[in-house]
C-alpha atoms as a PDB file:
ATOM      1  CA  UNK A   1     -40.304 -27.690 -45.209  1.00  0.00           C
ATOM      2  CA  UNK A   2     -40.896 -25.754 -42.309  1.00  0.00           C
ATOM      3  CA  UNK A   3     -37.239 -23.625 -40.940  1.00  0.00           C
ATOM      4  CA  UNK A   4     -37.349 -22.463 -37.258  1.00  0.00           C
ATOM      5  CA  UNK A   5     -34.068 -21.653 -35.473  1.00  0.00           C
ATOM      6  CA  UNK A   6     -33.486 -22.926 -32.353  1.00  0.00           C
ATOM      7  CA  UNK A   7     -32.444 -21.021 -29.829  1.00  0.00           C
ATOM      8  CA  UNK A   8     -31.024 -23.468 -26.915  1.00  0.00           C
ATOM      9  CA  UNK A   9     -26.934 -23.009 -26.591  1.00  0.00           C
ATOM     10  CA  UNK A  10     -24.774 -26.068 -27.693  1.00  0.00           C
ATOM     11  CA  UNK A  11     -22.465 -26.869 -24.201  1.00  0.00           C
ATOM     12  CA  UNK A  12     -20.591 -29.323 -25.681  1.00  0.00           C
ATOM     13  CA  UNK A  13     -17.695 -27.617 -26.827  1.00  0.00           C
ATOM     14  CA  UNK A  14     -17.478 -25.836 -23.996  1.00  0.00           C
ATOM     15  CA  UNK A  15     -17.520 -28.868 -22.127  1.00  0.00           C
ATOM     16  CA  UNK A  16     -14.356 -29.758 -23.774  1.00  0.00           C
ATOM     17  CA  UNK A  17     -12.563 -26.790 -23.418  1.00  0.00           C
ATOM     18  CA  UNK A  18     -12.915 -27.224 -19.934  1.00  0.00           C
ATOM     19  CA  UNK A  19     -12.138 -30.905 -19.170  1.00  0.00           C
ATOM     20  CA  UNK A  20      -8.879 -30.182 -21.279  1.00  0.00           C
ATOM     21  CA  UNK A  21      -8.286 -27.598 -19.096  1.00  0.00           C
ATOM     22  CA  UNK A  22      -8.496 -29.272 -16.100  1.00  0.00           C
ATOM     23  CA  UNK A  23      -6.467 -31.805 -16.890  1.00  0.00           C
ATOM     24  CA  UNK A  24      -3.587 -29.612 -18.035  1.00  0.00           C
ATOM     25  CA  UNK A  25      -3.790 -27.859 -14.775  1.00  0.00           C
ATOM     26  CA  UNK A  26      -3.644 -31.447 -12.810  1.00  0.00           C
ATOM     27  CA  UNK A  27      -0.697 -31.902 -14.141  1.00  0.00           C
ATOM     28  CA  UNK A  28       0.856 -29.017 -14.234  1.00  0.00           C
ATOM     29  CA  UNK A  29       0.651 -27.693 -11.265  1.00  0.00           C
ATOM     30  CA  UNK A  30       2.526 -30.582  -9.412  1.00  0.00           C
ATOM     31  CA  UNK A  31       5.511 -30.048 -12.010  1.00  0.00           C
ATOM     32  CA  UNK A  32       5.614 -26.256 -11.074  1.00  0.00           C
ATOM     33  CA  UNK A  33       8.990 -25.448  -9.577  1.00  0.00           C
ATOM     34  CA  UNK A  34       8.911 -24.222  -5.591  1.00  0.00           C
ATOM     35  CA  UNK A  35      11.167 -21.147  -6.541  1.00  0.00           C
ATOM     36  CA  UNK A  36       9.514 -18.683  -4.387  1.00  0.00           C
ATOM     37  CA  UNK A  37      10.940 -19.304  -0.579  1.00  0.00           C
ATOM     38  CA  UNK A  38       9.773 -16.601   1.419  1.00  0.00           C
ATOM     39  CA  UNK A  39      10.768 -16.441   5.319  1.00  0.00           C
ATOM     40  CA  UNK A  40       8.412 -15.248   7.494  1.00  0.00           C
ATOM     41  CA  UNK A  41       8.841 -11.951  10.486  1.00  0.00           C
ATOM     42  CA  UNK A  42      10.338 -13.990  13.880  1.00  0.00           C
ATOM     43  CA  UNK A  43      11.758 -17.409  11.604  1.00  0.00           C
ATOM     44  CA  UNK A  44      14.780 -17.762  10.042  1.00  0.00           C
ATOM     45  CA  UNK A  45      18.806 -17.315  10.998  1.00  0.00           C
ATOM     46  CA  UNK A  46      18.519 -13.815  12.542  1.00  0.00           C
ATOM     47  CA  UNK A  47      15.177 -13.313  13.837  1.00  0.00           C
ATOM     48  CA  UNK A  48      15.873 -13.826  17.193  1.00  0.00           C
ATOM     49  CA  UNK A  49      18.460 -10.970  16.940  1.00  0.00           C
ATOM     50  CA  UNK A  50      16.250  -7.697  15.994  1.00  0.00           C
ATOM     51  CA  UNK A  51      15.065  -6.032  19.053  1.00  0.00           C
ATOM     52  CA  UNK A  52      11.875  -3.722  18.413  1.00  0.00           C
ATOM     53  CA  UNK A  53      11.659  -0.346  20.576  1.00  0.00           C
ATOM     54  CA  UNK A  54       7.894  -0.182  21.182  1.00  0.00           C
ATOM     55  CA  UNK A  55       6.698   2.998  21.595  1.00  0.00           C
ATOM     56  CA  UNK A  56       2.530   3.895  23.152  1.00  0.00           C
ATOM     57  CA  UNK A  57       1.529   6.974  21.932  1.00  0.00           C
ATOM     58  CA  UNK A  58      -1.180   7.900  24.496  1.00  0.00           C
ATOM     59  CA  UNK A  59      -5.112   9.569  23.920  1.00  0.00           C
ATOM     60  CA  UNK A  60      -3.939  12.218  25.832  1.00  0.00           C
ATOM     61  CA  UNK A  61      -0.697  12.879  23.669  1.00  0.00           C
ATOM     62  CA  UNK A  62       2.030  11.360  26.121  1.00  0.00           C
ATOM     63  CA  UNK A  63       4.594   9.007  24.687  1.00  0.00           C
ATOM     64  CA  UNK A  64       5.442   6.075  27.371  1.00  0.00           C
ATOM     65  CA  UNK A  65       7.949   3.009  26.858  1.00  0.00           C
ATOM     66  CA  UNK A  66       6.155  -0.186  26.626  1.00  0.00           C
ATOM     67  CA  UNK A  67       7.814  -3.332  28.513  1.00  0.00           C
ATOM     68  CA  UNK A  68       9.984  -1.189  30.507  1.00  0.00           C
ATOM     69  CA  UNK A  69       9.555   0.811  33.403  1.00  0.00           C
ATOM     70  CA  UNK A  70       9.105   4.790  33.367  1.00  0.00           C
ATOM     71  CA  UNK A  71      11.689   6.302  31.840  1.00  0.00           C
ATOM     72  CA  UNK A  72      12.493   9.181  29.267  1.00  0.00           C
ATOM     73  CA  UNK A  73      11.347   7.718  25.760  1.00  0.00           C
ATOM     74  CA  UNK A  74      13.483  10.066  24.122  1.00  0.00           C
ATOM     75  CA  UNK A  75      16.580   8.230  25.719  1.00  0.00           C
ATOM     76  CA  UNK A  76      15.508   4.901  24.639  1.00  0.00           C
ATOM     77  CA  UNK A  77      14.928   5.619  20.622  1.00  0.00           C
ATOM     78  CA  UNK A  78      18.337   7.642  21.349  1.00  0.00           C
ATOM     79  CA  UNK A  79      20.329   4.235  22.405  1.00  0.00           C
ATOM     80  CA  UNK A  80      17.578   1.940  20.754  1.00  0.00           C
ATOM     81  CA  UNK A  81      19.418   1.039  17.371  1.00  0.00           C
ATOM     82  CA  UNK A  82      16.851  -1.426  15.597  1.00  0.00           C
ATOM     83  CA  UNK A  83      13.178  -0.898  14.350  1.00  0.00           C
ATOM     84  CA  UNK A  84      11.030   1.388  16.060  1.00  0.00           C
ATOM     85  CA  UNK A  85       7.525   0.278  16.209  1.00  0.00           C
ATOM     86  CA  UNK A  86       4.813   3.398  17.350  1.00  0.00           C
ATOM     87  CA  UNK A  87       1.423   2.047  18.542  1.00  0.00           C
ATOM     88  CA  UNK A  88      -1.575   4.843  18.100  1.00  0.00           C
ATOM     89  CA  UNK A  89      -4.681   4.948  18.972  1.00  0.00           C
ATOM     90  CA  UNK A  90      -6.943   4.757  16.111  1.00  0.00           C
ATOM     91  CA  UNK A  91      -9.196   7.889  16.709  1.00  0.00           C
ATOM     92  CA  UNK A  92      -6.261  10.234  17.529  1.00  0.00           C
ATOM     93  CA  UNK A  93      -5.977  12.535  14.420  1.00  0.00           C
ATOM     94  CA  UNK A  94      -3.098  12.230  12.006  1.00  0.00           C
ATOM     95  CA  UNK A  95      -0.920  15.456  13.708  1.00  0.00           C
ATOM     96  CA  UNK A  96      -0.372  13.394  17.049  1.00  0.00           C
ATOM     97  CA  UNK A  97       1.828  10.572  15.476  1.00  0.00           C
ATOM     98  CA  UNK A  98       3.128  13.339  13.090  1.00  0.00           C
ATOM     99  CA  UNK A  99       4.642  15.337  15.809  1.00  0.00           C
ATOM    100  CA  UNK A 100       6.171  11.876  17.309  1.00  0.00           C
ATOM    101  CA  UNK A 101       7.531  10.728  13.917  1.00  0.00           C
ATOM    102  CA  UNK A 102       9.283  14.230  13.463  1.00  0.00           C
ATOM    103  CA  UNK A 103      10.752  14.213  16.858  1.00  0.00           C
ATOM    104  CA  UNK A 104      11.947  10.430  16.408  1.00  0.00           C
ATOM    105  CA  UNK A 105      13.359  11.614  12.902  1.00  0.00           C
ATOM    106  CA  UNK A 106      15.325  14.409  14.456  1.00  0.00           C
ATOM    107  CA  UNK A 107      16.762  11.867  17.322  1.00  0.00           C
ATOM    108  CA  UNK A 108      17.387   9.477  14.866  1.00  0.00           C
ATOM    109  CA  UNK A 109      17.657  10.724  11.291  1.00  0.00           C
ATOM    110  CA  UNK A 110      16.796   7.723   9.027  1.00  0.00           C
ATOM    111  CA  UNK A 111      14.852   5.579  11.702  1.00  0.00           C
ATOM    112  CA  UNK A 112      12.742   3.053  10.602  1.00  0.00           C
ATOM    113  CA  UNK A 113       9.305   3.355  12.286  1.00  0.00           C
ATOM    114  CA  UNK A 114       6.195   1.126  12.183  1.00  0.00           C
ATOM    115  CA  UNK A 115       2.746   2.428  13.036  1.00  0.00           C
ATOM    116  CA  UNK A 116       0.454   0.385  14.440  1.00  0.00           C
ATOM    117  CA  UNK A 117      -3.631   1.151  15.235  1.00  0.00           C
ATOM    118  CA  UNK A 118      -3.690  -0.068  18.516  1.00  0.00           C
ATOM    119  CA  UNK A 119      -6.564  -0.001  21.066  1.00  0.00           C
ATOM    120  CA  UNK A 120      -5.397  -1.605  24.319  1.00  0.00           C
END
């Protein structure tokens, strides 16, 4: 009586585990309540009613207005009551938009401000 262990895996059980698995997940996941409604930035009831203040933030330091003509930027976050949205280039160091968020801040104290990497 010769013993010699064998040393190939036995996949059966794990085949079973899995099959059983997939069908509890089959059925499952159509059952699953749809409790997580999100609404998206521009859809719903009052998306048509924020108005963004868009702000350039130019290579050479100079803050402009964008979609209107010239004008004093400081006097449009001043009567500009919604979100503020501050497009920067993306090789500008960090001080640049720093010393535009501070003077936003001290027009507007509690101004919500978005910065975006922008390249145009």
């Amino acid at each position: 009586m010769s013993s010699s262990l064998r040393s190939d895996i036995n996949v059966t059980p794990l085949v079973d585990i899995v099959l059983v698995l997939l069908i509890v997940f089959m059925t499952l996941v159509p059952a699953l309540p749809k409790a997580l409604s999100t609404v998206l930035p521009g859809q719903g009831e009052g998306a048509s009613t924020v108005t963004r203040l868009t702000l350039a933030l130019g290579r050479e330091g100079g803050v402009t207005v964008v979609g209107r003509p010239a004008e004093a930027w400081a006097a449009a976050v001043l009567a500009h009551r919604g979100p503020i949205v501050l497009r920067v280039p993306p090789d500008l160091p960090l001080s640049a938009p720093a010393r535009v968020l501070d003077q936003v801040e001290g027009l507007r104290p509690g101004a919500k401000v978005a910065l975006v990497a922008w390249t145009g």
